[in-house]
Protein backbone atom coordinates (compact mmCIF):
# COMPACT_ATOMS: atom_id res chain seq x y z
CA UNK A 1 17.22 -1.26 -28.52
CA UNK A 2 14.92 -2.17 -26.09
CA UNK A 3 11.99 0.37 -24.91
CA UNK A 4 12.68 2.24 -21.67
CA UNK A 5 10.23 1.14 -18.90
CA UNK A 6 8.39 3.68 -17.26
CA UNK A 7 8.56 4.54 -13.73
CA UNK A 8 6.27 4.11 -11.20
CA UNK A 9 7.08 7.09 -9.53
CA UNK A 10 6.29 9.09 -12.79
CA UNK A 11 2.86 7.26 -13.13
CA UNK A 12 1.93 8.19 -9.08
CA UNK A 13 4.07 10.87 -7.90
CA UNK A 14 3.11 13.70 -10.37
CA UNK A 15 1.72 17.04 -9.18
CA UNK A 16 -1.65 16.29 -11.00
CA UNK A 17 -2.04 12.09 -10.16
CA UNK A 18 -0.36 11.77 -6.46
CA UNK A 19 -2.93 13.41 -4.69
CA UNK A 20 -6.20 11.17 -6.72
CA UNK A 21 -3.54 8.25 -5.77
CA UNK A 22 -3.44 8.90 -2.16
CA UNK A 23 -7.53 9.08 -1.99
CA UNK A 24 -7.41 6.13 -4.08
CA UNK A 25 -5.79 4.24 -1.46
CA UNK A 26 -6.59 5.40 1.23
CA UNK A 27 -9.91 4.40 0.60
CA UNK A 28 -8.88 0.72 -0.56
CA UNK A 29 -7.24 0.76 3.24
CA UNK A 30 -10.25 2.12 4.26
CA UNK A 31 -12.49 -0.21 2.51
CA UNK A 32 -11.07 -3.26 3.57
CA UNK A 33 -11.06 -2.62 7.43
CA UNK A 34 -14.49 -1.81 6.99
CA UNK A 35 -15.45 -5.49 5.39
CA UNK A 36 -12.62 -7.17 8.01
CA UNK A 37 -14.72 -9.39 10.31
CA UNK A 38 -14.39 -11.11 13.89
CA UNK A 39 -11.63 -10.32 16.33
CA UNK A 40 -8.65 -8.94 13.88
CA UNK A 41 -11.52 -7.15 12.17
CA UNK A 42 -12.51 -5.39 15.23
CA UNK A 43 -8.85 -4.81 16.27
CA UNK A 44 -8.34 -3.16 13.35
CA UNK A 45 -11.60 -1.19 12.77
CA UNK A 46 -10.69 0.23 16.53
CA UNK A 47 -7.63 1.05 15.85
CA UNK A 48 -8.82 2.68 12.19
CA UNK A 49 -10.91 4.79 14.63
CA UNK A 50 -8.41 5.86 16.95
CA UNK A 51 -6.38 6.77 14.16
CA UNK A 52 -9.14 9.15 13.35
CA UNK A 53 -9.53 10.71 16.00
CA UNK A 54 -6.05 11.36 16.66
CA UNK A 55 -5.95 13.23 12.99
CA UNK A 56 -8.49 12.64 10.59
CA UNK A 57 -6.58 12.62 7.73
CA UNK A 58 -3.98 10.26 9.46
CA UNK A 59 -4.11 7.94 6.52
CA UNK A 60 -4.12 9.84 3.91
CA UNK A 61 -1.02 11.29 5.23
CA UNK A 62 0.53 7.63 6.11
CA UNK A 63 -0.47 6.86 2.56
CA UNK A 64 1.19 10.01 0.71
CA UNK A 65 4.40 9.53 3.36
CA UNK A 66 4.64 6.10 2.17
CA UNK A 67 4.15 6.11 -1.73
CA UNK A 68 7.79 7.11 -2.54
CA UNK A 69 8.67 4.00 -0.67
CA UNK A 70 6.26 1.80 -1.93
CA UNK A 71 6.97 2.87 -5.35
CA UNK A 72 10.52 2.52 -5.29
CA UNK A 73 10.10 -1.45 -3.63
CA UNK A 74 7.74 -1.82 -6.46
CA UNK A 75 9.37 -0.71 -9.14
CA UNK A 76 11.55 -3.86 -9.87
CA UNK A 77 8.16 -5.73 -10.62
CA UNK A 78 7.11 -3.31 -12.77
CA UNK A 79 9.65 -3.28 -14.84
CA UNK A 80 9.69 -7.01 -14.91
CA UNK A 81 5.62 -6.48 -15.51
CA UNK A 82 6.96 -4.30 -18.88
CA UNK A 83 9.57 -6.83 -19.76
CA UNK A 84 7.03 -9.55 -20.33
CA UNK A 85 4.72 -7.22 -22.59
CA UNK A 86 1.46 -8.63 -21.90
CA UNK A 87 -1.37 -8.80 -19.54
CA UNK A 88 -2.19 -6.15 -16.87
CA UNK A 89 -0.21 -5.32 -13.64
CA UNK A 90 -3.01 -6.01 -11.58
CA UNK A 91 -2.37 -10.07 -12.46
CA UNK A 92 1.29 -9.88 -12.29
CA UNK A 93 0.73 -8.60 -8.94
CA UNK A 94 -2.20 -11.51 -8.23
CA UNK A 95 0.33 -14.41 -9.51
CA UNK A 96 3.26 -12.73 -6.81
CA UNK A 97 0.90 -11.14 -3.89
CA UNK A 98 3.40 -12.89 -1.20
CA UNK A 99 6.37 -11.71 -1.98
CA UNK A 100 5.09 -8.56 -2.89
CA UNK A 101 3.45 -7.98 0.37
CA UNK A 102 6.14 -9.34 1.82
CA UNK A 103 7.87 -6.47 0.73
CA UNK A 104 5.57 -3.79 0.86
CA UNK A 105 5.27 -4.87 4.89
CA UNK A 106 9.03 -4.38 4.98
CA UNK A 107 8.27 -0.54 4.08
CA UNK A 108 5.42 0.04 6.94
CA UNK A 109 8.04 -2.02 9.57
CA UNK A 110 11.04 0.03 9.07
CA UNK A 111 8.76 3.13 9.39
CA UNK A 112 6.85 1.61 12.50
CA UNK A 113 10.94 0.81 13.99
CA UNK A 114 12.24 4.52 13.02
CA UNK A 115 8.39 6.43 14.56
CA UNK A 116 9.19 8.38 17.64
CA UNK A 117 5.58 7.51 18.82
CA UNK A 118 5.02 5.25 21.37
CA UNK A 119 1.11 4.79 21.17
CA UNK A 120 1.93 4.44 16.97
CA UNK A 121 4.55 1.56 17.53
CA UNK A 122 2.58 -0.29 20.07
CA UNK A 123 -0.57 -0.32 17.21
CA UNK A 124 1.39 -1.17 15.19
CA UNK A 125 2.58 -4.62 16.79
CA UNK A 126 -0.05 -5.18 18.28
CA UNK A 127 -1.56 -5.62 14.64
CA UNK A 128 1.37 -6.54 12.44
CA UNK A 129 0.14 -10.54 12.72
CA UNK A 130 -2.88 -9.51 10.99
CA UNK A 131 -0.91 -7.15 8.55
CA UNK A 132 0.08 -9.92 5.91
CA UNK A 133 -3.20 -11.15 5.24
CA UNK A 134 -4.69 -7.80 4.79
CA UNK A 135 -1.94 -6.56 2.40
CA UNK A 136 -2.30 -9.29 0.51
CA UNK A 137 -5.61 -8.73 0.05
CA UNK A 138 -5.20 -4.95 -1.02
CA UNK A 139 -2.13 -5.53 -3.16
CA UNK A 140 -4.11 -6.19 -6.67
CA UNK A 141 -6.30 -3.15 -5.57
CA UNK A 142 -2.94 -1.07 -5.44
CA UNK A 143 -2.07 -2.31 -8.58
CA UNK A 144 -5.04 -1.82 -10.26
CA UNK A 145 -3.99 2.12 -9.05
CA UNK A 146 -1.22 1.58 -11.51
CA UNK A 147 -3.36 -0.02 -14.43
CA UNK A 148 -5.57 2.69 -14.66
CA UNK A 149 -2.25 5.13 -15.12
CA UNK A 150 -0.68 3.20 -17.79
């Protein structure tokens, strides 16, 4: 009989782990706009900023509105992660960071499509070109979120 898999939404969701998750990466986000340089780096700094001042916690509250999402679309390579037995999430997300971006940007679009704000949706097109390189760069960050749950 073959060992249930854990869940990703038990690992980040909890009462005592979602809210060290959320700072977690939030400041990955955070991080990484910070080192982004040249134009899209400057785009995105600026619009970091104007997030900011709109609400200063706006991502931190993006992040924790989007982490039942983003675990659910991740959980099918997790459990394919736990099928395999070895290694550490953080490479099985390294060998697949396109298609798992891929999908994690599916998440943020269908919330950008369903937002009611205007200012929000034009941001966020105005930036979604830039998008897939930056979540690929985060993803093994995010999983390394996981690793250190396991």
């Amino acid at each position: 009989m073959a060992a249930k898999s854990t869940q990703l939404a038990d690992l980040l969701l909890n009462e005592k782990e979602r809210p060290r998750v959320v700072a977690e990466v939030s400041h990955l986000i955070e991080t990484q706009v910070s080192a982004k340089r040249g134009f899209s780096g400057a785009a995105l700094r600026t619009a970091l900023t104007m997030a900011r001042k709109a609400s200063p916690s706006a991502i931190p509250n993006s992040v924790d509105h989007l982490l039942p999402e983003f675990c659910a679309t991740l959980q099918p390579h997790f459990d394919a992660f736990q099928a395999q037995g070895t290694g550490t999430f953080t490479d099985y997300v390294k060998q697949r960071k396109v298609q798992i971006s891929d999908e994690i940007l599916a998440v943020t679009d269908r919330r950008a499509t369903r937002s009611n704000n205007k200012t929000l949706k034009s941001m966020y097109a105005k930036l979604r070109s830039t998008a897939e390189d930056e979540v690929r760069n985060i993803a093994p960050g995010l999983a390394r979120v996981v690793d250190e749950r396991r």
